[in-house]
Each structure stands twice: as structure tokens, then as C-alpha cells.
C-alpha atoms as a PDB file:
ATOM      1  CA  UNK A   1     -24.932   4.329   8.001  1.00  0.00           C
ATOM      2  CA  UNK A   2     -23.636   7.576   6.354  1.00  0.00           C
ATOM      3  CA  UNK A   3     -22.820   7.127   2.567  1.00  0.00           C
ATOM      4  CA  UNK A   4     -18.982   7.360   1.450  1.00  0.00           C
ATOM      5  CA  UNK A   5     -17.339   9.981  -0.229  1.00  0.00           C
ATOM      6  CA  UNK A   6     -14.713   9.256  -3.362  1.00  0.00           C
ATOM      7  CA  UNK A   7     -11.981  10.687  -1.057  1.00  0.00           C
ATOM      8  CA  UNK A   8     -12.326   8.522   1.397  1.00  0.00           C
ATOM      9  CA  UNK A   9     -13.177   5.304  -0.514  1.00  0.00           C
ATOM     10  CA  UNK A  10      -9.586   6.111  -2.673  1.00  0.00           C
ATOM     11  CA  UNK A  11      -7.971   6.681   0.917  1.00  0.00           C
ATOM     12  CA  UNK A  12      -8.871   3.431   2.509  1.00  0.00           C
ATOM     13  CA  UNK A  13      -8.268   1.517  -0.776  1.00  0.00           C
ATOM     14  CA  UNK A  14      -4.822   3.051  -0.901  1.00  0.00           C
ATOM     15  CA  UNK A  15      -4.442   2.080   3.037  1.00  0.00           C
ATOM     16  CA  UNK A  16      -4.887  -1.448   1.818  1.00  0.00           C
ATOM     17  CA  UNK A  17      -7.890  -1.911   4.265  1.00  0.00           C
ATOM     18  CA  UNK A  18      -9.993  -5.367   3.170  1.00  0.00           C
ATOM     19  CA  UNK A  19     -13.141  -3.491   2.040  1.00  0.00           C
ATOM     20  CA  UNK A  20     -16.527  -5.125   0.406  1.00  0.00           C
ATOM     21  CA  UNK A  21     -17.367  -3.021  -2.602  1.00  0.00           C
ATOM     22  CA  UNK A  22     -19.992  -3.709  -5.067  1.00  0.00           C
ATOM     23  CA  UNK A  23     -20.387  -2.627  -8.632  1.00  0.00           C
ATOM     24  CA  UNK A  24     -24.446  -2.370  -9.517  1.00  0.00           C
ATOM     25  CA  UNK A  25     -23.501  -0.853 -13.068  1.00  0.00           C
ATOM     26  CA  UNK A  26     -24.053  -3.359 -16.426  1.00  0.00           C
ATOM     27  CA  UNK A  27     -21.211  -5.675 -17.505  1.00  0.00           C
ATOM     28  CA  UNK A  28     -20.022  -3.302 -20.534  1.00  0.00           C
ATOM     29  CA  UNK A  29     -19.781  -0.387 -18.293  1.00  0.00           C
ATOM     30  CA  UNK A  30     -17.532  -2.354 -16.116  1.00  0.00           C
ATOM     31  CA  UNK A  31     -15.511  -3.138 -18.521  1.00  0.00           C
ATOM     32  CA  UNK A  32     -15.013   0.102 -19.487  1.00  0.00           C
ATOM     33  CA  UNK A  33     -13.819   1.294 -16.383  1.00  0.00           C
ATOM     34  CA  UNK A  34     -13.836   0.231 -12.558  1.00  0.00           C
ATOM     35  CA  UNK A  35     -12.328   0.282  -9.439  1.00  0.00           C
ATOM     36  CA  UNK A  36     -11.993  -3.620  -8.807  1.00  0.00           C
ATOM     37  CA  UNK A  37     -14.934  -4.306  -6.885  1.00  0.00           C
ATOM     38  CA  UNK A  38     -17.482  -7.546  -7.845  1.00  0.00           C
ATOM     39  CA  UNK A  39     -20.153  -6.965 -10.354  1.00  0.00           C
ATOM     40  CA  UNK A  40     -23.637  -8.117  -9.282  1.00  0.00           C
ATOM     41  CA  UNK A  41     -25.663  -5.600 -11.619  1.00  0.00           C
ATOM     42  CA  UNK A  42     -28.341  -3.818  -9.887  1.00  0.00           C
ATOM     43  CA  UNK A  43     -31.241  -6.507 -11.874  1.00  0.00           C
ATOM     44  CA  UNK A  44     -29.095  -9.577 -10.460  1.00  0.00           C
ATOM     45  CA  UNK A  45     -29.135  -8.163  -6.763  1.00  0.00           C
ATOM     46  CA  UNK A  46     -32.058  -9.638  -5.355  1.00  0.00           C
ATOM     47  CA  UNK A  47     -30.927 -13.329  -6.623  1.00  0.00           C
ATOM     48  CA  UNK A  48     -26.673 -12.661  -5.280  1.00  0.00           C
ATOM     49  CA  UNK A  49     -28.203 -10.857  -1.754  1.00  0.00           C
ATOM     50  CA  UNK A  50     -30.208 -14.584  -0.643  1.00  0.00           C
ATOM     51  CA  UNK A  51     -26.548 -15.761  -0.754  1.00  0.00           C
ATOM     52  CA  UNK A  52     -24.756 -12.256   1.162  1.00  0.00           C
ATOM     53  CA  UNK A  53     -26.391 -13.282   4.779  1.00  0.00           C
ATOM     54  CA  UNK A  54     -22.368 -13.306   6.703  1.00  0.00           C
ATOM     55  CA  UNK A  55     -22.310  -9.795   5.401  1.00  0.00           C
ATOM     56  CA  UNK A  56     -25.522  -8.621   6.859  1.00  0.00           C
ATOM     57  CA  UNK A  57     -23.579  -6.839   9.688  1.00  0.00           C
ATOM     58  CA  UNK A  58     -20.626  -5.999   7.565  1.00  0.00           C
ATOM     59  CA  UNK A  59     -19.884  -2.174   5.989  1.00  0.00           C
ATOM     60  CA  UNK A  60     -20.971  -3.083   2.074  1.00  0.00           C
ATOM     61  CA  UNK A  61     -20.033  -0.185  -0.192  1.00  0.00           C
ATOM     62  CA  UNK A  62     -22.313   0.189  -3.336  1.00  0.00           C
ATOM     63  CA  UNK A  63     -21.409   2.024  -6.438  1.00  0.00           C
ATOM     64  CA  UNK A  64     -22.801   3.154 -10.286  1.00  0.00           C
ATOM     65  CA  UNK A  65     -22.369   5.619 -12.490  1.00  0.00           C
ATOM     66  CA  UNK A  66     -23.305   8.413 -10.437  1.00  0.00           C
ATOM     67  CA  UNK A  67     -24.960   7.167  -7.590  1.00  0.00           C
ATOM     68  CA  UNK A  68     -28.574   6.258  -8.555  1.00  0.00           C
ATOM     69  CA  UNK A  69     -28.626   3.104  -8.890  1.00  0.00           C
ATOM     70  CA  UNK A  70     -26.218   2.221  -5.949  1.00  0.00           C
ATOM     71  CA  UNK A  71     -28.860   4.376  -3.686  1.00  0.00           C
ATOM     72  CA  UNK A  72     -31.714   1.860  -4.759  1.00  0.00           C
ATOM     73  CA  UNK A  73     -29.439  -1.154  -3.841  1.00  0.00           C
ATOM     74  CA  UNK A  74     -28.811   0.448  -0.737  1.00  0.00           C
ATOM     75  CA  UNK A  75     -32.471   0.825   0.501  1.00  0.00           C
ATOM     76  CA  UNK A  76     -33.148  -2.718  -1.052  1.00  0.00           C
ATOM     77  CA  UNK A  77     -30.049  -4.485   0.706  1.00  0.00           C
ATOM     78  CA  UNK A  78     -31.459  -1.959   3.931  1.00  0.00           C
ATOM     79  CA  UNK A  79     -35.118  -3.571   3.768  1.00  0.00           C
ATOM     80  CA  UNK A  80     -33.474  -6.888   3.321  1.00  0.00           C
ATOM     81  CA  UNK A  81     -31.773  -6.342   7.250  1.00  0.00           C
ATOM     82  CA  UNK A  82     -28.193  -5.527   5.677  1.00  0.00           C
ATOM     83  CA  UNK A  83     -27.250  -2.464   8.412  1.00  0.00           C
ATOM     84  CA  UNK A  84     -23.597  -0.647   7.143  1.00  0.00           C
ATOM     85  CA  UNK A  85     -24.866  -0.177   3.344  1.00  0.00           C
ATOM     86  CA  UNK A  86     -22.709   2.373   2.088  1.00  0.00           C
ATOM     87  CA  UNK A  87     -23.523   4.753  -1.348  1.00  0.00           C
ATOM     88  CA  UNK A  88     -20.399   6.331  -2.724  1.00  0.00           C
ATOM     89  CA  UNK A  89     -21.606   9.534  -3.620  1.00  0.00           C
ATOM     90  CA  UNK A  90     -21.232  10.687  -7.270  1.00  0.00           C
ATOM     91  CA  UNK A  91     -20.519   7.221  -8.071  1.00  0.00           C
ATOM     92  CA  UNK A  92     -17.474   6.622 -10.862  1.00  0.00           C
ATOM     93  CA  UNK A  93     -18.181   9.924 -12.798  1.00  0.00           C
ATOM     94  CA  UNK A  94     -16.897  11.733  -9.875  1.00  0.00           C
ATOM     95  CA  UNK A  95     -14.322   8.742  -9.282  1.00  0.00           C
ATOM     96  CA  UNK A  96     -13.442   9.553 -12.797  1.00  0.00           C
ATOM     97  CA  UNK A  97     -13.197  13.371 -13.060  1.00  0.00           C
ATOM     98  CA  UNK A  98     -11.065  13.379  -9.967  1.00  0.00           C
ATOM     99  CA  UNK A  99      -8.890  10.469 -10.162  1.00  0.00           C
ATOM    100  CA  UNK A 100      -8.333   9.674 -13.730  1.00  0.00           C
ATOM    101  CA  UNK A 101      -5.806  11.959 -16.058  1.00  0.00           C
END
């Protein structure tokens, strides 16, 4: 599945749609900014994905910093059968440049 872009992340959120996003940054760095999604940092992933099976043919969106990270969680969450893993490109440095004042 084709990775997300910030616009259309920010879009759907605004839409209200019930999405499944998932922070892979460090607990400090979410609290210093984020977009509401859950926290499993990208280390803790392989022990939270035994228990993400219903979601293996749901759209999953994955997001860091810039995108790094979230790509590696994609192709691990990919190899683990999960099959609408979603990047958001740029992660929340773009997020941030565009949408924050």
C-alpha cells in the first residue's frame, strides 16, 4: 500500500474518519509534540504487534520524526503479514513545518 502524505493524513483526521495511527518515536518526543495517535516506540513493536492480529487487514498508519523509523516498522509489520501499512512521509517535522504556527 502507497505511503500517506501529511495533507492527506490532516484531511481525513479533520473529516473525523476512525483511523489507526501509530507513533514509533520515544516517549519524550511524544510528549513534546504529537498528533494523538498510540505510542508503541519502534523497540516495543515486535512485543505490541503479537497482540495487533484483528488489524492485520486493516490500513495502519505509522509515523516518526521524519519518516525513518516509521519505514522500518512498516517493512517489519509487512514481513509480519500486516497488508495496508502506511508511512506518512516526512513524518512530524513536515507535520510540524506545515501545520504548526
Amino acid at each position: 500500500m502507497n505511503d500517506i502524505t501529511i495533507e492527506e493524513l490532516k484531511e481525513r483526521m479533520e473529516k473525523g474518519e476512525s483511523l489507526y495511527i501509530i507513533d514509533v518515536r520515544e516517549p519524550h518526543e511524544y510528549e513534546e509534540f504529537n498528533i494523538g495517535a498510540k505510542l508503541i516506540p519502534l523497540g516495543s513493536l515486535p512485543d505490541e504487534a503479537a497482540g495487533m492480529d484483528e488489524l492485520k487487514n486493516e490500513e495502519i498508519i505509522l509515523h516518526c520524526r521524519s519518516g525513518a523509523r516509521s519505514g522500518n516498522a512498516k517493512l517489519y509489520l509487512q514481513e509480519l503479514g500486516f497488508t495496508k501499512v502506511r508511512n506518512l512521509l516526512g513524518g512530524m517535522l513536515a507535520w510540524r513545518e506545515r501545520y504548526s504556527s
